[in-house]
C-alpha atoms as a PDB file:
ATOM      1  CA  UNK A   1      33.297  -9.951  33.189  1.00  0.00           C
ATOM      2  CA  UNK A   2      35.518 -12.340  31.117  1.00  0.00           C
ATOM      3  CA  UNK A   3      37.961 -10.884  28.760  1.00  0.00           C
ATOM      4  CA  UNK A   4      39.022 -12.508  25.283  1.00  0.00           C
ATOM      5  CA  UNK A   5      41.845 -11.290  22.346  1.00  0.00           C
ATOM      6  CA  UNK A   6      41.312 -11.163  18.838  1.00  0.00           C
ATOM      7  CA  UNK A   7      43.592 -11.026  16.567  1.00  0.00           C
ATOM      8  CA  UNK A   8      42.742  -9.333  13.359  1.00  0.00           C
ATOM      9  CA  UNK A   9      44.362  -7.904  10.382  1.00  0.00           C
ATOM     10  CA  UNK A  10      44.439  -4.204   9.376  1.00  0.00           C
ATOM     11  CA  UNK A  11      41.708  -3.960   7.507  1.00  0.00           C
ATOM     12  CA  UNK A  12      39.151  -5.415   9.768  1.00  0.00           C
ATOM     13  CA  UNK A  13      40.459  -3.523  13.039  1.00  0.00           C
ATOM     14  CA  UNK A  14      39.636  -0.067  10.906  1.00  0.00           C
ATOM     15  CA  UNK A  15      36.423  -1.708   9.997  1.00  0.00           C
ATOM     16  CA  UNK A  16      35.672  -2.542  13.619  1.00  0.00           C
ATOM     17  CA  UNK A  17      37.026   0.926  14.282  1.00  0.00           C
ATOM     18  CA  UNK A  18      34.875   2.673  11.568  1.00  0.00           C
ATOM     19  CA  UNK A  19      31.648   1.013  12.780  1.00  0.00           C
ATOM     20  CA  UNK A  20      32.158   1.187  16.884  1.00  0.00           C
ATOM     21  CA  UNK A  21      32.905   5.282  16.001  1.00  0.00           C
ATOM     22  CA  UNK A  22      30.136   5.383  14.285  1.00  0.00           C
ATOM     23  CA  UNK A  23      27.985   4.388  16.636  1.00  0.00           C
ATOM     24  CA  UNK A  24      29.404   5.624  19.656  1.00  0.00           C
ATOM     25  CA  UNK A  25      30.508   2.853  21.021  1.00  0.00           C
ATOM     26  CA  UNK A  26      33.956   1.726  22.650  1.00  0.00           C
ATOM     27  CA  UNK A  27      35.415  -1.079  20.183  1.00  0.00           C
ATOM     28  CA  UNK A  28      34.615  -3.883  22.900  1.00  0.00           C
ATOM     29  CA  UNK A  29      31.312  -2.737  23.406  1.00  0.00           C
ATOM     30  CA  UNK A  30      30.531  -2.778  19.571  1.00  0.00           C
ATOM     31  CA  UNK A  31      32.225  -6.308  19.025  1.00  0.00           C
ATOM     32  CA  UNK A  32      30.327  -7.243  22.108  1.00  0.00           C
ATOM     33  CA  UNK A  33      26.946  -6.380  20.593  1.00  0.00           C
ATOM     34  CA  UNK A  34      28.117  -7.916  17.186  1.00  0.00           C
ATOM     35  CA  UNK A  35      28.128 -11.324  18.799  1.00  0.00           C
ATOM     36  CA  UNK A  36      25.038 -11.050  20.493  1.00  0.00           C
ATOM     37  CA  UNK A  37      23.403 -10.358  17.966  1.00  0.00           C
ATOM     38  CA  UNK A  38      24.655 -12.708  15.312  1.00  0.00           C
ATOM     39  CA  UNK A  39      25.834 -15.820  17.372  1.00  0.00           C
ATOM     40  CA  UNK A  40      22.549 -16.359  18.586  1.00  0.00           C
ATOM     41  CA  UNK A  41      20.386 -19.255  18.377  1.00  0.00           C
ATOM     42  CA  UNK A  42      16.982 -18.516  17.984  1.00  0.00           C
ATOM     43  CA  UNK A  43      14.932 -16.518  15.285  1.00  0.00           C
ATOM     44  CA  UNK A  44      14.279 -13.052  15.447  1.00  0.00           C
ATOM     45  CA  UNK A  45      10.614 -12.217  16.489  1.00  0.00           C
ATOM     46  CA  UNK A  46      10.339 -10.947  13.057  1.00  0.00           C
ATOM     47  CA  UNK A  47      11.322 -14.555  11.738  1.00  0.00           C
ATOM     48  CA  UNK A  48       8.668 -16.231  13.766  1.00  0.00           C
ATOM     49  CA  UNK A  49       5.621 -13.761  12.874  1.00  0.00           C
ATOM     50  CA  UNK A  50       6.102 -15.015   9.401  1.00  0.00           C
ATOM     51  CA  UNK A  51       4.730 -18.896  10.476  1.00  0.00           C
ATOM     52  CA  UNK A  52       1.705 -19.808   9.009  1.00  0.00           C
ATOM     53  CA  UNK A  53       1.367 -16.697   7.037  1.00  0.00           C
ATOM     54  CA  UNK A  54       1.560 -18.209   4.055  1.00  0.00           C
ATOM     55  CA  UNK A  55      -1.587 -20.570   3.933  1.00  0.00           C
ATOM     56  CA  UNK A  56      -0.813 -22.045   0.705  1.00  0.00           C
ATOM     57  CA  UNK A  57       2.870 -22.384   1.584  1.00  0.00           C
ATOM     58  CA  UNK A  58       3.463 -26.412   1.050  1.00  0.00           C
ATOM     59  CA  UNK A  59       4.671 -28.260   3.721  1.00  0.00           C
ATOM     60  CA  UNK A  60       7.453 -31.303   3.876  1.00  0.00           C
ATOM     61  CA  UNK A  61       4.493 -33.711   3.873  1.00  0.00           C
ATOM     62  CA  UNK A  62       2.847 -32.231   1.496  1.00  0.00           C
ATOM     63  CA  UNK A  63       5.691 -32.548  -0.739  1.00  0.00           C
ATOM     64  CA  UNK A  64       6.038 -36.034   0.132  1.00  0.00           C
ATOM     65  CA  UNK A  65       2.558 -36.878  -1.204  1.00  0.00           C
ATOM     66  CA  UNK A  66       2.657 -39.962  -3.876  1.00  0.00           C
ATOM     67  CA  UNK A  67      -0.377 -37.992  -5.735  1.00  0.00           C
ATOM     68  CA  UNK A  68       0.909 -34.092  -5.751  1.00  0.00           C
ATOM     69  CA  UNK A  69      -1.555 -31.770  -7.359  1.00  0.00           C
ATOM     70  CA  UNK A  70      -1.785 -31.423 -11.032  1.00  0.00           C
ATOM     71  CA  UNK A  71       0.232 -27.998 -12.312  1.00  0.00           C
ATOM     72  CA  UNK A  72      -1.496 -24.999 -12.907  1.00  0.00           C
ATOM     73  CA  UNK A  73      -2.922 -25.082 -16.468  1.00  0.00           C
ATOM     74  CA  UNK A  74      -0.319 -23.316 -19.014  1.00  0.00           C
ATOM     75  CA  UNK A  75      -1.418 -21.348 -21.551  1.00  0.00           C
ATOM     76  CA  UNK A  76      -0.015 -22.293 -25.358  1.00  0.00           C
ATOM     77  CA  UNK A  77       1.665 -20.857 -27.812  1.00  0.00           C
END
């Protein structure tokens, strides 16, 4: 297991000190889990359920379109 420092000022140690306490964690283990979770790179699952969900969600090319569809009719004033 590789080993880094941090340096960080006094208010963010007692934040990461706070936080790690609260969960019952060691400091390392909670900074560990931190980065895992946030310096990943792919969606969360609950990201990619939302594809297609949306069926009238327009897409790219249908922005790109030289005709887009007329605006939804407006009532007056």
């Amino acid at each position: 297991m590789s080993q880094i420092t941090l340096y960080l000022d006094d208010a963010t140690q007692t934040l990461v000190e706070q936080a790690s306490e609260a969960n019952g964690l060691s400091k390392s283990r909670w900074v560990a889990e931190m980065i895992r979770k946030y310096a990943r790179h792919e969606w969360p699952a609950e990201c990619l359920k939302l594809a297609g969900a949306f069926p009238d969600f327009p897409l790219c090319d249908d922005l790109n379109q030289p005709n887009p569809a007329a605006d939804a009719p407006r009532i007056g004033f």
